[in-house]
Protein backbone atom coordinates (compact mmCIF):
# COMPACT_ATOMS: atom_id res chain seq x y z
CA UNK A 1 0.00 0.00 0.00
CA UNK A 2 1.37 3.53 -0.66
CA UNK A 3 2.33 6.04 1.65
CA UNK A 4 1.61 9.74 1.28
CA UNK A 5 4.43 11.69 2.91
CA UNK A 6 3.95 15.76 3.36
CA UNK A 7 7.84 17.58 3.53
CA UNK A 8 8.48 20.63 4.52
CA UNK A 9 11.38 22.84 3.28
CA UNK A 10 12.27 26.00 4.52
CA UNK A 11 15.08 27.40 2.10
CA UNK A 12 18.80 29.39 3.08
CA UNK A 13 18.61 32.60 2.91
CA UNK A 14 19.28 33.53 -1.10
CA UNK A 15 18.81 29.59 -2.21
CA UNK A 16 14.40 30.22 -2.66
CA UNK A 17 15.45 29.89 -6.29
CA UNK A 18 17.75 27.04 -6.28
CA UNK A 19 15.68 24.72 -4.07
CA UNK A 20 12.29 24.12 -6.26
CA UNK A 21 14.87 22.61 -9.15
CA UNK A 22 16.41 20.31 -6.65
CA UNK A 23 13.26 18.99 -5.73
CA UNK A 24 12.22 18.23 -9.17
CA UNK A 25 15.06 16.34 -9.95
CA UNK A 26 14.78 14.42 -6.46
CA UNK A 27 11.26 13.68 -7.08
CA UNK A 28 12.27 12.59 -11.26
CA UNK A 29 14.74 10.46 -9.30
CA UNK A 30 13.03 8.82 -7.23
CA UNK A 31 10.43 8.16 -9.68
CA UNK A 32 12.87 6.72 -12.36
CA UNK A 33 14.53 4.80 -8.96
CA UNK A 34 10.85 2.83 -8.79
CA UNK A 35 10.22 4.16 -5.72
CA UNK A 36 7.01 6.30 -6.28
CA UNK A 37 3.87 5.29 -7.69
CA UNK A 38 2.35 7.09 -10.65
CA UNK A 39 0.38 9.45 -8.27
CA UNK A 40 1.71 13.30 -9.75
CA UNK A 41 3.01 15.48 -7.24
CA UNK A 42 1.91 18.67 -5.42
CA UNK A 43 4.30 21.44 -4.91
CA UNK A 44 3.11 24.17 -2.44
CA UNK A 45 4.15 27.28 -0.61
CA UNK A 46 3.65 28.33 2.44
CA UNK A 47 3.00 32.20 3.76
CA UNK A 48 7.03 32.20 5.11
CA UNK A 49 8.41 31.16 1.97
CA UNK A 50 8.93 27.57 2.97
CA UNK A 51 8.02 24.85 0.05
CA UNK A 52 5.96 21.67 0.76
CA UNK A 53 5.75 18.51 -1.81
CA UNK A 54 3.53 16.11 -1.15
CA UNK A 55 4.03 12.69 -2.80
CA UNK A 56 3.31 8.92 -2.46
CA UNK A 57 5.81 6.12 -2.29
CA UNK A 58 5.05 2.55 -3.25
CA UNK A 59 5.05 1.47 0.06
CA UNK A 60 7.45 1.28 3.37
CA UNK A 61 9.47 -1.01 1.98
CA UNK A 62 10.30 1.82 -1.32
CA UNK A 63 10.94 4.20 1.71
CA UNK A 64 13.65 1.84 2.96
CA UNK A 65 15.64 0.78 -0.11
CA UNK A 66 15.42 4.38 -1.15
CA UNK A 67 17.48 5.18 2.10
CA UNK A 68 20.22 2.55 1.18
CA UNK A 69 20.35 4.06 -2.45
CA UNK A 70 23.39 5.71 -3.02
CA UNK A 71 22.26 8.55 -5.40
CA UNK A 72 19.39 9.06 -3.17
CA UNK A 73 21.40 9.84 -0.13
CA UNK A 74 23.66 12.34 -2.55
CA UNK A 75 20.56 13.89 -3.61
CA UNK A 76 19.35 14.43 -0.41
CA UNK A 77 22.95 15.80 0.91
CA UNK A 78 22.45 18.34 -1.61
CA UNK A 79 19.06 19.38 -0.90
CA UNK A 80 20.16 19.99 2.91
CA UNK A 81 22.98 22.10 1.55
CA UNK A 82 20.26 24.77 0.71
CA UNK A 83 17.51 24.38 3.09
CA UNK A 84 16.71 22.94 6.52
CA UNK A 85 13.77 20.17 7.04
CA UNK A 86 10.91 21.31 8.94
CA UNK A 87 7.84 20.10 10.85
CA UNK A 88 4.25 20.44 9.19
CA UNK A 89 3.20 21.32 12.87
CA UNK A 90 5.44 24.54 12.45
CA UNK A 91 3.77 26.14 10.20
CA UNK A 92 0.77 28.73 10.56
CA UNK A 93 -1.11 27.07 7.91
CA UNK A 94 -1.60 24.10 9.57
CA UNK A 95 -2.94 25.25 12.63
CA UNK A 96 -6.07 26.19 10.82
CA UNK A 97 -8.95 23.87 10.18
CA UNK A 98 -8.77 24.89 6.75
CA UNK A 99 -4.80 24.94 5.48
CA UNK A 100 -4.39 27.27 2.41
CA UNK A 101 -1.11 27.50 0.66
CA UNK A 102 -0.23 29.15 -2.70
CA UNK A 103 0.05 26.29 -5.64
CA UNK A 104 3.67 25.96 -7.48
CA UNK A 105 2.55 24.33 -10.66
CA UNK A 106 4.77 20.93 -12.21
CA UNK A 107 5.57 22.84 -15.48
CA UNK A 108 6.51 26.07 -13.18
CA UNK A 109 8.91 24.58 -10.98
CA UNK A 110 11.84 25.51 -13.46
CA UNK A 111 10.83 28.43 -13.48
CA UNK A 112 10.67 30.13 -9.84
């Protein structure tokens, strides 16, 4: 059975722009890695700048071999070069019954 996993990235200070690439290409990797299911992605910000992505992997076990993976872990050494992982709970948003965030489109990712 999948599992839907929420992250939270709050970006350095002058790497906003560098960060929603990254995540593309960790989420293409994954993806090509067999580690997702076909579900597409959302990509979200939040009202202080920090980025969510929401995505499904195939299961726990996808979770675990992705951990061993090699170019995962490099990917993810990367991505914590630029930004620091955050709690859902920490943001405003979802202390609201009703959680609104601004969309970041597939297609637009690029282009932020």
């Amino acid at each position: 059975m999948g599992r839907i996993i929420v992250m939270v990235y709050r970006p350095h200070r002058g790497k906003e722009h560098e960060l929603i690439p990254i995540l593309k290409s960790g989420y293409v990797l994954l993806k090509d890695r067999g580690y997702l299911t076909s579900r597409p992605p959302i990509m979200m910000q939040a009202s202080n700048k920090c980025l969510l992505k929401i995505f499904e992997w195939k299961g726990k076990e996808s979770m675990k071999s992705a951990e061993a993976d090699q170019l995962v872990q490099e990917h993810w050494m990367r991505v914590s070069k630029i930004c620091d992982f955050e709690k859902p709970v920490n943001l405003d948003e979802f202390k609201q019954v009703f959680s609104e965030f601004e969309t970041i489109a597939w297609d637009e990712w690029d282009q932020q």
